[in-house]
C-alpha atoms as a PDB file:
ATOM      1  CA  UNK A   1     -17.207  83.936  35.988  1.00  0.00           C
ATOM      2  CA  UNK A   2     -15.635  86.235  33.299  1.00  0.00           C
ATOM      3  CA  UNK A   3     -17.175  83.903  30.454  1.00  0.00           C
ATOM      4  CA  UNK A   4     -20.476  83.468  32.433  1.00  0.00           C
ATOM      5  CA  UNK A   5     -21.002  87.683  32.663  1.00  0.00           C
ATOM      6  CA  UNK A   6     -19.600  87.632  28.534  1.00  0.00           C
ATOM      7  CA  UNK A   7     -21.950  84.981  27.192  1.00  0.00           C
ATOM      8  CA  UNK A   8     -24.804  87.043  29.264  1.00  0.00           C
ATOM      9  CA  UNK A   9     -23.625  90.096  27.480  1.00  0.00           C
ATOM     10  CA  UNK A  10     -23.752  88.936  24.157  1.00  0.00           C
ATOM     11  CA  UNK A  11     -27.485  87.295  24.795  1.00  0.00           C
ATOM     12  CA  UNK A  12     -28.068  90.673  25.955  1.00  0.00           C
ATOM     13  CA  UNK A  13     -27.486  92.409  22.913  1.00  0.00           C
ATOM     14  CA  UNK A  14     -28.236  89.561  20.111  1.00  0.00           C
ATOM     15  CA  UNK A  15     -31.590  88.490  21.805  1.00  0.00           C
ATOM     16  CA  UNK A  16     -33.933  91.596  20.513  1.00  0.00           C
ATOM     17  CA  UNK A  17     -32.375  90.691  17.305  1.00  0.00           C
ATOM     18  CA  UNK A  18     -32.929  87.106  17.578  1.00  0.00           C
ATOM     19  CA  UNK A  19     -36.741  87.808  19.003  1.00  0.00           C
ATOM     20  CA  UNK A  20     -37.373  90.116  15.538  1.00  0.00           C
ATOM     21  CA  UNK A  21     -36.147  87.981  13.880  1.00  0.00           C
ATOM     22  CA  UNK A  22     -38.017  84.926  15.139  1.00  0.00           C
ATOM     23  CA  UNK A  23     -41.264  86.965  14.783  1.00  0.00           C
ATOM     24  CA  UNK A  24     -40.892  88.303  11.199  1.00  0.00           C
ATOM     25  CA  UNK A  25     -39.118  85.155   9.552  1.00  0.00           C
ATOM     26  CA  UNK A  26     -38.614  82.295  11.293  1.00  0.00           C
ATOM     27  CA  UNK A  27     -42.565  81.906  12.581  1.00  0.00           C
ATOM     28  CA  UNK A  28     -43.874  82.887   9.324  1.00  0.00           C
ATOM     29  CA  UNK A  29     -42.129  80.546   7.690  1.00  0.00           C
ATOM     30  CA  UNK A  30     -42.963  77.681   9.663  1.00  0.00           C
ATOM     31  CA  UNK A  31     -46.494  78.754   9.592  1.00  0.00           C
ATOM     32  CA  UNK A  32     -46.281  78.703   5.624  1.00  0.00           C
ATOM     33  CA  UNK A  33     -44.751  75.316   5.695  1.00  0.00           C
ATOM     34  CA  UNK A  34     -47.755  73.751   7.870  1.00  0.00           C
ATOM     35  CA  UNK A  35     -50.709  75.274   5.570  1.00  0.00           C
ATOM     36  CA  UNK A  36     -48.646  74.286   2.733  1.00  0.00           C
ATOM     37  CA  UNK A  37     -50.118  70.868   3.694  1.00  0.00           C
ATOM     38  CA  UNK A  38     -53.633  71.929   4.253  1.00  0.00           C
ATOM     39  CA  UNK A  39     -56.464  73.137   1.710  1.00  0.00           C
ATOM     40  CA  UNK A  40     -57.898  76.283   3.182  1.00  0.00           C
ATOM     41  CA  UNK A  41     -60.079  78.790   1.233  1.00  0.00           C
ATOM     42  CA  UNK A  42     -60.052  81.725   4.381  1.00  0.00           C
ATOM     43  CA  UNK A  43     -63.145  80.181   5.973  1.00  0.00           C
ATOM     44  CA  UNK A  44     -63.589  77.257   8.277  1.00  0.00           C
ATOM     45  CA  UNK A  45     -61.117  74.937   9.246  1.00  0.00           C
ATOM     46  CA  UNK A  46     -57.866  74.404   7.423  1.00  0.00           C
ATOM     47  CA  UNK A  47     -58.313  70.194   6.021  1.00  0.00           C
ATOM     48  CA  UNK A  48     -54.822  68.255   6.047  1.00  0.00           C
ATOM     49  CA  UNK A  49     -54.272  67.004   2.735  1.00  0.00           C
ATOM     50  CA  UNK A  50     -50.761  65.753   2.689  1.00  0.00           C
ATOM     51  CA  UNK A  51     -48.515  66.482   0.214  1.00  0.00           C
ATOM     52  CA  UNK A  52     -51.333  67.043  -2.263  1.00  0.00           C
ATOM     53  CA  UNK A  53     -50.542  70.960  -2.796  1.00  0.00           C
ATOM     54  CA  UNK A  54     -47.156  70.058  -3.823  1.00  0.00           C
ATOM     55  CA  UNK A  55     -47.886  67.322  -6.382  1.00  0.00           C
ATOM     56  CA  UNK A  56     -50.711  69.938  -7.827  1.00  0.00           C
ATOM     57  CA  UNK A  57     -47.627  72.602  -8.605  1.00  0.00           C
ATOM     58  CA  UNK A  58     -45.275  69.555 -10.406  1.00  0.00           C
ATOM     59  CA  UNK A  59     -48.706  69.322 -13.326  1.00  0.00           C
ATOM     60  CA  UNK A  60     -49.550  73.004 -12.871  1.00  0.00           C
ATOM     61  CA  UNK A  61     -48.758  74.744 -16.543  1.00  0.00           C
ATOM     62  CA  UNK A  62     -48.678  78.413 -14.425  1.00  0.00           C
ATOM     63  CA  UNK A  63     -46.599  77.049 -11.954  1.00  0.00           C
ATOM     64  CA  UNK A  64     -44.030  76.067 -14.874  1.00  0.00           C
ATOM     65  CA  UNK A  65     -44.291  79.209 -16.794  1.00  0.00           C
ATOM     66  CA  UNK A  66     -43.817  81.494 -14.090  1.00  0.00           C
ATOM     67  CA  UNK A  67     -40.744  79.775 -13.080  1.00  0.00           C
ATOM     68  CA  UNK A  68     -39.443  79.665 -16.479  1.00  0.00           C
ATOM     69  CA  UNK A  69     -40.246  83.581 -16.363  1.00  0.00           C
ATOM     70  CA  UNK A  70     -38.673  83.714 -12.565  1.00  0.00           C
ATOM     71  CA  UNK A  71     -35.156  82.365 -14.295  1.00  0.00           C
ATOM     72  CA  UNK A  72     -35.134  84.123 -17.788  1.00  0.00           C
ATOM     73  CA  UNK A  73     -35.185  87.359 -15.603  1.00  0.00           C
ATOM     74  CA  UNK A  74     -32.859  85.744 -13.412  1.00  0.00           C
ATOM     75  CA  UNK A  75     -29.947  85.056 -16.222  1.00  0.00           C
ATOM     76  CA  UNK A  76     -30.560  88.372 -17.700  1.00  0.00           C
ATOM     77  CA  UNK A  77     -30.418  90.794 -15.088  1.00  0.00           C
ATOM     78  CA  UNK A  78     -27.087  88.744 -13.213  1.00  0.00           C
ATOM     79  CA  UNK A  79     -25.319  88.791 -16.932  1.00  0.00           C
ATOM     80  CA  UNK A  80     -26.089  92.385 -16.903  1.00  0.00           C
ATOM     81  CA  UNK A  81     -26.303  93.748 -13.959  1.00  0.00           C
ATOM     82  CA  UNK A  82     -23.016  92.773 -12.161  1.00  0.00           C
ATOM     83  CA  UNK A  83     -20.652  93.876 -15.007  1.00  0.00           C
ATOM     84  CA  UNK A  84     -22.620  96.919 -15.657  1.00  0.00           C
ATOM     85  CA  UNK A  85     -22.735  97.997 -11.748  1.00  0.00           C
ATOM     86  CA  UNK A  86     -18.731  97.433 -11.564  1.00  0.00           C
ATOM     87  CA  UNK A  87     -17.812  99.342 -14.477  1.00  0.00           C
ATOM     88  CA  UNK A  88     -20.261 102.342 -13.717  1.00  0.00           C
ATOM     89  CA  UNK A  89     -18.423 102.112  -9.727  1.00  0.00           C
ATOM     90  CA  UNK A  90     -15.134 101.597 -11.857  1.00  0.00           C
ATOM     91  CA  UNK A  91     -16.247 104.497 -13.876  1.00  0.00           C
ATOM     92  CA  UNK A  92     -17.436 107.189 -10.786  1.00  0.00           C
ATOM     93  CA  UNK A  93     -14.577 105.966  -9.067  1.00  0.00           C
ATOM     94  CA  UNK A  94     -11.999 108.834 -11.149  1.00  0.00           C
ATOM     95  CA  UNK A  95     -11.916 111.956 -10.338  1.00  0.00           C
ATOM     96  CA  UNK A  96     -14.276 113.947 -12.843  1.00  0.00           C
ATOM     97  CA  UNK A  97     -16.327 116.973 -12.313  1.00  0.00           C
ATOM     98  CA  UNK A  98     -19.767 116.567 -10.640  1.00  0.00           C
ATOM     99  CA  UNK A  99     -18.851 112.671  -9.784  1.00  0.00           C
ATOM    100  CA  UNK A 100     -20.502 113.232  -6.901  1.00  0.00           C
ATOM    101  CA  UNK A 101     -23.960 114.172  -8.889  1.00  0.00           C
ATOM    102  CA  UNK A 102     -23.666 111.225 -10.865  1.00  0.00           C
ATOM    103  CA  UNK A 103     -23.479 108.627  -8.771  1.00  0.00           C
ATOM    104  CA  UNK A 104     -26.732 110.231  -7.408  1.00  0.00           C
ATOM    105  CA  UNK A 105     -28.217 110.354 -10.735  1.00  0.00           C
ATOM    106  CA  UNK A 106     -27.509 106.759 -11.155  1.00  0.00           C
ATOM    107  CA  UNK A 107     -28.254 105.754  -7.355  1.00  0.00           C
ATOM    108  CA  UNK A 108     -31.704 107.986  -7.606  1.00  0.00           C
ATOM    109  CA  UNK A 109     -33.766 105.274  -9.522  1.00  0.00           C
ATOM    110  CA  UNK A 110     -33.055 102.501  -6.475  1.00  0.00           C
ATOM    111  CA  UNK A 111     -35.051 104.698  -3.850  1.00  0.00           C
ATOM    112  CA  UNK A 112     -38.235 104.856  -6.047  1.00  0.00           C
ATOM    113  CA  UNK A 113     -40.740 102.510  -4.985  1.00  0.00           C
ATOM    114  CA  UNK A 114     -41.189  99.492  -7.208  1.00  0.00           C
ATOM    115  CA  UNK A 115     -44.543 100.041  -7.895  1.00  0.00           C
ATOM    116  CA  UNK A 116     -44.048 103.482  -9.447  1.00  0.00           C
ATOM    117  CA  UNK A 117     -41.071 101.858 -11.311  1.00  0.00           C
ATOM    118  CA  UNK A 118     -43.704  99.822 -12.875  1.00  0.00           C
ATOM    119  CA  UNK A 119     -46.082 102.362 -13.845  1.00  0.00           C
ATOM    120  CA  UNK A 120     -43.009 104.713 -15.044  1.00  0.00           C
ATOM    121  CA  UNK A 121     -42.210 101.888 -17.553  1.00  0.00           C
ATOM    122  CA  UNK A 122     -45.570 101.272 -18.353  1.00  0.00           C
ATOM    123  CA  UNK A 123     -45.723 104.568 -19.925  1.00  0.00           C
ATOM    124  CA  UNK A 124     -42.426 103.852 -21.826  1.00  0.00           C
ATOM    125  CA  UNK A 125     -43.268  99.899 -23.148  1.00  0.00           C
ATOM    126  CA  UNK A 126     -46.958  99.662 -23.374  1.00  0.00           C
ATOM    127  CA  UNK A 127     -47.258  98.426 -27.087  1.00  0.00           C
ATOM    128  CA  UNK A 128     -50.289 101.129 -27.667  1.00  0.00           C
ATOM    129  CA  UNK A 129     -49.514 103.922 -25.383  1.00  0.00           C
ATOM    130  CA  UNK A 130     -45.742 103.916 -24.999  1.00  0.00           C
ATOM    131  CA  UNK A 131     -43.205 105.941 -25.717  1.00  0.00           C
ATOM    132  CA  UNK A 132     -40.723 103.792 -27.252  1.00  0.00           C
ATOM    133  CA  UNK A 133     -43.387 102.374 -29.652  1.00  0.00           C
ATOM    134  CA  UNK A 134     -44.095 106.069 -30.795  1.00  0.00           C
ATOM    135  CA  UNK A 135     -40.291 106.153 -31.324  1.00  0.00           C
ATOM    136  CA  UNK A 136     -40.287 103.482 -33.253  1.00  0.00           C
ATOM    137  CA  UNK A 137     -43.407 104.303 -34.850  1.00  0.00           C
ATOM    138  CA  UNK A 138     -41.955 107.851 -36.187  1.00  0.00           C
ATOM    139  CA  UNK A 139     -39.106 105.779 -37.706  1.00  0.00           C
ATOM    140  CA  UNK A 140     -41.178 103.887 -39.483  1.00  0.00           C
ATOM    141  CA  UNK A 141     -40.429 100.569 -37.558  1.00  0.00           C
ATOM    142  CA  UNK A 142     -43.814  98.341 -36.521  1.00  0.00           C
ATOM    143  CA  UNK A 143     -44.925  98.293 -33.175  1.00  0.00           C
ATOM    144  CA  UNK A 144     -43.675  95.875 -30.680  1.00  0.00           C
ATOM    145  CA  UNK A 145     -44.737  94.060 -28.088  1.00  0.00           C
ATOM    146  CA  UNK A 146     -42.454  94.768 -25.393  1.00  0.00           C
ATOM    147  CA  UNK A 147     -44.791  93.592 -22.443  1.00  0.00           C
ATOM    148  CA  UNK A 148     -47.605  91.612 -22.239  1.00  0.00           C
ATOM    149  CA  UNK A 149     -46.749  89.248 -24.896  1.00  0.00           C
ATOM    150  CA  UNK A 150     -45.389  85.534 -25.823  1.00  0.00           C
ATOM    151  CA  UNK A 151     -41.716  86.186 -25.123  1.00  0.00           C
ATOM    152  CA  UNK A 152     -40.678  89.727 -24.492  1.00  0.00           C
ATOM    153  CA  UNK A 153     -41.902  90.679 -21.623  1.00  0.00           C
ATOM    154  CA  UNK A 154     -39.376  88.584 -19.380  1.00  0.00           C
ATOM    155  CA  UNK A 155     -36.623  90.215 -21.014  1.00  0.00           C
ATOM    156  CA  UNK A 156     -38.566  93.534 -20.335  1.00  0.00           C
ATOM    157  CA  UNK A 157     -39.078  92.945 -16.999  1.00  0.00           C
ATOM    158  CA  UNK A 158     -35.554  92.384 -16.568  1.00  0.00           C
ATOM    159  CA  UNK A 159     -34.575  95.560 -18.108  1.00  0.00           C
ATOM    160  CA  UNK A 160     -36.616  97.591 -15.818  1.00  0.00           C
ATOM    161  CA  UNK A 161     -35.430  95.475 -12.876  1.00  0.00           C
ATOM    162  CA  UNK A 162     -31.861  96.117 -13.903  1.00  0.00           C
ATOM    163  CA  UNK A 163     -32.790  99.934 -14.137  1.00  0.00           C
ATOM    164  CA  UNK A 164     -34.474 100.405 -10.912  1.00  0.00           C
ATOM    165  CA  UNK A 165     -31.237  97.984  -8.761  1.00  0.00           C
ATOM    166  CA  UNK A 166     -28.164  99.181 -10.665  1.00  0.00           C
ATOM    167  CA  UNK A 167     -27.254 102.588  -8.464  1.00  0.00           C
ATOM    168  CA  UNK A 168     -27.589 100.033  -5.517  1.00  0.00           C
ATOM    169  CA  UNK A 169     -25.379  97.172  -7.015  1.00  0.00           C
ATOM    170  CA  UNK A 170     -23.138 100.520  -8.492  1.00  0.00           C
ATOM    171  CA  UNK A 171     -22.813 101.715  -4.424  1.00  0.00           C
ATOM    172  CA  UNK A 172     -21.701  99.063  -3.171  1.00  0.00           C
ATOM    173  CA  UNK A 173     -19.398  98.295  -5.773  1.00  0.00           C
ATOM    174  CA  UNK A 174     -18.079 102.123  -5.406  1.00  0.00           C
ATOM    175  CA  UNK A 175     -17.355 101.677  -1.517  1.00  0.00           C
ATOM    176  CA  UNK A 176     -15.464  98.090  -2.240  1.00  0.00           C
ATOM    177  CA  UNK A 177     -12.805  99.759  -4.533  1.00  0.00           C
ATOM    178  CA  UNK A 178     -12.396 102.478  -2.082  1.00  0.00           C
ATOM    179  CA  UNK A 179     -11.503 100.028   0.528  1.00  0.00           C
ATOM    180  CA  UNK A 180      -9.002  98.359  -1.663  1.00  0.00           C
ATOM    181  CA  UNK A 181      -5.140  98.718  -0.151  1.00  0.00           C
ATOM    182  CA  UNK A 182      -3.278 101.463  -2.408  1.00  0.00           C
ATOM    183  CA  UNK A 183       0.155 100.133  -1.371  1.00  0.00           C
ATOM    184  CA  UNK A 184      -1.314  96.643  -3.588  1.00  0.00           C
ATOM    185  CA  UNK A 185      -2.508  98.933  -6.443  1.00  0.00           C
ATOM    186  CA  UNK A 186       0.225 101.073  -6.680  1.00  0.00           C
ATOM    187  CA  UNK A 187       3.260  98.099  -6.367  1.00  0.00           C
ATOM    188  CA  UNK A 188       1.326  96.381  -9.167  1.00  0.00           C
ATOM    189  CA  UNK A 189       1.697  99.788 -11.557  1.00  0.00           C
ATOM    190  CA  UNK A 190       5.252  99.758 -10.484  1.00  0.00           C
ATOM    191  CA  UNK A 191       5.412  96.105 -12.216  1.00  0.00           C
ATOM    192  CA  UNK A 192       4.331  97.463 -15.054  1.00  0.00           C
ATOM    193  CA  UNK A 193       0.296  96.359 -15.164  1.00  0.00           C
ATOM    194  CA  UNK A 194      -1.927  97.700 -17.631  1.00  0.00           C
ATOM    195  CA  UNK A 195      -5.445  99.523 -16.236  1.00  0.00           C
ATOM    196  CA  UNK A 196      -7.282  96.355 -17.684  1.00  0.00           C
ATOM    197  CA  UNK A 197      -4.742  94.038 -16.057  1.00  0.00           C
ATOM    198  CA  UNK A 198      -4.644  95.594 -12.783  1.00  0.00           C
ATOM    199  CA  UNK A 199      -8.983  95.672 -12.766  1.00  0.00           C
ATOM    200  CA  UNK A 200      -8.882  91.569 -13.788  1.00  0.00           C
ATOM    201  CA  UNK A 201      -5.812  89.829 -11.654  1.00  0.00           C
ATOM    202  CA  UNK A 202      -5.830  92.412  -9.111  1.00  0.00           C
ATOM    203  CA  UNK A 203      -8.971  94.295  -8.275  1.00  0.00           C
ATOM    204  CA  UNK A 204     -11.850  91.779  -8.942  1.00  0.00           C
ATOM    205  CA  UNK A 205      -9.308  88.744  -6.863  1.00  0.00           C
ATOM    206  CA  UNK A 206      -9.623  91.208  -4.203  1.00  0.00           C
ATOM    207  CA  UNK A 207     -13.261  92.274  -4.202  1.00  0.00           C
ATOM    208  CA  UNK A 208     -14.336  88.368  -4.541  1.00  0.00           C
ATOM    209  CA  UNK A 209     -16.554  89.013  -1.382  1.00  0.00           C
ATOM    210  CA  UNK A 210     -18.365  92.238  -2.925  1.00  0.00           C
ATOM    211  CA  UNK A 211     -19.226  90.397  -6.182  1.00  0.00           C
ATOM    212  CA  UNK A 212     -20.599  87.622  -3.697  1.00  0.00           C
ATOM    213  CA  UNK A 213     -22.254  90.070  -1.842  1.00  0.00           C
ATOM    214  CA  UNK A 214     -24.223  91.814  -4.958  1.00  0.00           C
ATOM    215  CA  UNK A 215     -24.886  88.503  -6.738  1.00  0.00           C
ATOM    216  CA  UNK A 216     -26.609  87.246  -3.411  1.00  0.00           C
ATOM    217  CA  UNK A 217     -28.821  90.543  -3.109  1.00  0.00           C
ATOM    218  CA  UNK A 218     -29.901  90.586  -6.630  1.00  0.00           C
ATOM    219  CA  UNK A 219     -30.816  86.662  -6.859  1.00  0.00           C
ATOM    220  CA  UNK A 220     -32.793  87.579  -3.791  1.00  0.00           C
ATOM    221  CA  UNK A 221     -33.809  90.855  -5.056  1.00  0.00           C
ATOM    222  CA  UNK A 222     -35.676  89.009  -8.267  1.00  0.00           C
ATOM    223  CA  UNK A 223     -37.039  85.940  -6.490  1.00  0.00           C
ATOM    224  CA  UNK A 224     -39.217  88.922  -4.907  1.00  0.00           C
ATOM    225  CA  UNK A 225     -39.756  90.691  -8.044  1.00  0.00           C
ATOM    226  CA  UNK A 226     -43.604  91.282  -7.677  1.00  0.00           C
ATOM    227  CA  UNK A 227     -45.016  95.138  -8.114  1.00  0.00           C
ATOM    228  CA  UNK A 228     -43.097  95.130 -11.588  1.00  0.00           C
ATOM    229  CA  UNK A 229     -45.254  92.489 -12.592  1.00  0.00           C
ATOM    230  CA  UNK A 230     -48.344  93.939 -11.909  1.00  0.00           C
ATOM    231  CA  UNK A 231     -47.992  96.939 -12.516  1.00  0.00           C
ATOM    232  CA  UNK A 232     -46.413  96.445 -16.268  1.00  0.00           C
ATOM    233  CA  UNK A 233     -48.330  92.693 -17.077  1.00  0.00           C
ATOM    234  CA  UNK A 234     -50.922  91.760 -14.331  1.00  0.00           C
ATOM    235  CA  UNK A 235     -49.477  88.837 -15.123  1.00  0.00           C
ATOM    236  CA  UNK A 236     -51.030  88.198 -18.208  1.00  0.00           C
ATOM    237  CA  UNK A 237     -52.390  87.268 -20.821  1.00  0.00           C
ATOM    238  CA  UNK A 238     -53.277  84.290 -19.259  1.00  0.00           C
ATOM    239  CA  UNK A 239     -50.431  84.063 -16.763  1.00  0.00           C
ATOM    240  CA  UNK A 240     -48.294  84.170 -19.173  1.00  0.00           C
ATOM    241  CA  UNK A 241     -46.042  86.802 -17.928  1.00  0.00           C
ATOM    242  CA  UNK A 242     -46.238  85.355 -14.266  1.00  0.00           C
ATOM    243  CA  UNK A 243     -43.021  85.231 -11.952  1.00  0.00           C
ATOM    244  CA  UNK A 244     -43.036  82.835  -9.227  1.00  0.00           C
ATOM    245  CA  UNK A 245     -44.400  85.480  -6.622  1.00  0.00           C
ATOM    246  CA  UNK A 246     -46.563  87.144  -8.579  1.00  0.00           C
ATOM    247  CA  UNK A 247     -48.436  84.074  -9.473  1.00  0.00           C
ATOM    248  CA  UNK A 248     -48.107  83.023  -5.620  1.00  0.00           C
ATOM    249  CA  UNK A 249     -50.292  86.166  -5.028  1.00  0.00           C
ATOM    250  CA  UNK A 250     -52.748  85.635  -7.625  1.00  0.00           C
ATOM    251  CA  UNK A 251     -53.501  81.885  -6.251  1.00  0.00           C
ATOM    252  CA  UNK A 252     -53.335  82.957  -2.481  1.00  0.00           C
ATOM    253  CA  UNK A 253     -55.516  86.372  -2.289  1.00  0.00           C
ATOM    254  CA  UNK A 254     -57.648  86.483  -5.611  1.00  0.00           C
ATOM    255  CA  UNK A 255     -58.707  82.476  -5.919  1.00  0.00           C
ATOM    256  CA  UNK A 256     -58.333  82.438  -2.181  1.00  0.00           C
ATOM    257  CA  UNK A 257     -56.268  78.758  -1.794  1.00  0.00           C
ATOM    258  CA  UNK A 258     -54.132  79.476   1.219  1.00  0.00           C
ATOM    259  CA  UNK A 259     -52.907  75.817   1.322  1.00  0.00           C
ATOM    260  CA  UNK A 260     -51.615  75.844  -2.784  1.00  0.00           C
ATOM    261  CA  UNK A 261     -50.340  79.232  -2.172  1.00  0.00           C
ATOM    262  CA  UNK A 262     -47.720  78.784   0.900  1.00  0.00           C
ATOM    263  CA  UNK A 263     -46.943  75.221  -1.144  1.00  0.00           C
ATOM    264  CA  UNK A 264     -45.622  77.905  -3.962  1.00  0.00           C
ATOM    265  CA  UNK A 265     -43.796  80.141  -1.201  1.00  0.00           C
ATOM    266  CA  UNK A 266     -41.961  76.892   0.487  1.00  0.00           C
ATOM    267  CA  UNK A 267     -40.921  76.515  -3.183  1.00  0.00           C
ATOM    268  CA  UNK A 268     -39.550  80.223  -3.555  1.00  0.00           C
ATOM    269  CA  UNK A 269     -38.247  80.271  -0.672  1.00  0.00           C
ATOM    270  CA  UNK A 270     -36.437  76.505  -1.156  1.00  0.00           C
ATOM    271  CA  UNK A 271     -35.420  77.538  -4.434  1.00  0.00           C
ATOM    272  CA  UNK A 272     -34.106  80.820  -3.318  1.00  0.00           C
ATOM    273  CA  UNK A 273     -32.005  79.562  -1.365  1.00  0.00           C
ATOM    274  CA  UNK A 274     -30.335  76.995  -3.638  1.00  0.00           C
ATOM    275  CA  UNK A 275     -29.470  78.915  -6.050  1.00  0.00           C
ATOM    276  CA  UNK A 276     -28.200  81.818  -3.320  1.00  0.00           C
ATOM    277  CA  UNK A 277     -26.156  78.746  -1.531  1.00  0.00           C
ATOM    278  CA  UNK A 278     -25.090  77.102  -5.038  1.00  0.00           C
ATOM    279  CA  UNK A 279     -23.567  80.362  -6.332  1.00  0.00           C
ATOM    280  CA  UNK A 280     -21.680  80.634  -2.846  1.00  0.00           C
ATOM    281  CA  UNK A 281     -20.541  76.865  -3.102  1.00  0.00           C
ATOM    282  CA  UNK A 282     -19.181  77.252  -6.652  1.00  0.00           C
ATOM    283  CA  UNK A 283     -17.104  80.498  -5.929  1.00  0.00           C
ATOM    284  CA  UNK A 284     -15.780  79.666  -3.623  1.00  0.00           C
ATOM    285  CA  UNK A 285     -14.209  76.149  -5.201  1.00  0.00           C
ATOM    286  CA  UNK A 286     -13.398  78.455  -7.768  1.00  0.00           C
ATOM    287  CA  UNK A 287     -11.686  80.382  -5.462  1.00  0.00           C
ATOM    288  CA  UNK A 288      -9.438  77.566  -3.884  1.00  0.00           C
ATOM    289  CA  UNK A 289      -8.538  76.193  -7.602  1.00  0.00           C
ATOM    290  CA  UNK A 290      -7.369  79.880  -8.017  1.00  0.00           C
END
């Protein structure tokens, strides 16, 4: 009878969590994955085609570029990002006067909308109108095109990207090193350990779950990268500057094909969560050959 009332307690307070949850992600999704197999234009009746929307992505040049884009940004801001975020958190961590306002400072740009991130950075990289092309200009260096172009923009996107998510990666880096044991940290200066040794065999073994943490929120964080996108590119010229959501939009809501556009969201969402999972898999064998 105990376990009976117990297992009706914990239904009792998981099931309006469960129920959300089932409303907002599980239903859409499985909604997605059925029109995924239908061609549907927003009128009239959705027409089964099969697995034709899928085998139009595999010859789709868009499709291709805009997951090359999706993974360039991908590499970039992870190579970046997580050291940078650790060694600003390793950084605030001492005591130094106004800490405290710096870690807002740095925190302040991850609680600005991503759309006014984008038009920010507009101002700063649009080749005609932006300030670091004036910059350049006054030092006599030629314009560059920093978004909008054949291969910059990408990289450009992830450096606004990394801008706008490093006080968040930075936080929760902070609060992991304050939950580290001092007895551990202190009995490892006792034997003698270097700062730089004590941060690589003891700190980072220890915070192998916050790394995991942050790399899993910022692979999820750019497979969603959209308002960047449009507000800095559009997307263009010619889809060229596309990320895999972005161009999901564009095919959905402005050429109106439903069916082709929730193929490309099973996709993001499938490839989301391989690379999430496969990055989980491989620390963690890392972490039992350790």
């Amino acid at each position: 009878m105990i376990w009976v009332s117990n297992r009706w307690k914990i239904l009792a307070m998981l099931g309006p969590a469960l129920i959300v949850f089932t409303m907002f992600v599980i239903y859409p999704l499985a909604y997605s994955g059925v029109f995924s197999f239908t061609r549907f234009q927003g009128f009239g009746e959705p027409k089964w085609i099969g697995w034709d929307n899928y085998k139009a992505l595999l010859i789709d040049p868009f499709f291709w570029q805009s997951l090359q884009n999706t993974f360039v940004i991908l590499i970039v801001s992870l190579a970046v990002l997580i050291p940078s975020s650790f060694a600003l958190a390793m950084l605030l961590q001492r005591t130094i006067r106004g800490g405290g306002g710096m870690r807002a400072l740095v925190f302040g740009p991850a609680i600005i909308a991503p759309i006014l991130v984008g038009l920010i950075w507009v101002f700063i990289l649009d080749p005609k109108i932006g300030l670091l092309n004036r910059v350049l200009g006054a030092l006599g260096v030629p314009p560059v095109q920093w978004i909008g172009g054949n291969y910059l923009t990408p990289i450009s996107v992830s450096l606004v990207f990394i801008w706008s998510s490093i006080g968040f990666a930075m936080t929760i880096f902070y609060a992991g090193l304050q939950l580290l044991p001092a007895d551990v940290l202190e009995a490892s200066a006792l034997d003698g350990a270097t700062g730089w040794q004590q941060t690589w065999h003891v700190k980072i073994p220890m915070m192998r779950e916050t790394f995991a943490i942050v790399t899993i929120l910022m692979i999820t964080n750019v497979f969603k990268i959209f308002e960047l996108v449009y507000m800095l590119t559009g997307g263009g010229p010619v889809h060229r500057s596309e990320t895999l959501v972005s161009y999901m939009y564009f095919v959905t809501f402005t050429n109106q094909q439903y069916g082709y556009g929730m193929a490309l969201a099973v996709i993001i969402t499938v490839l989301g969560a391989i690379v999430s999972i496969g990055y989980l898999v491989a620390a963690r064998r890392k972490e039992k050959l350790a």
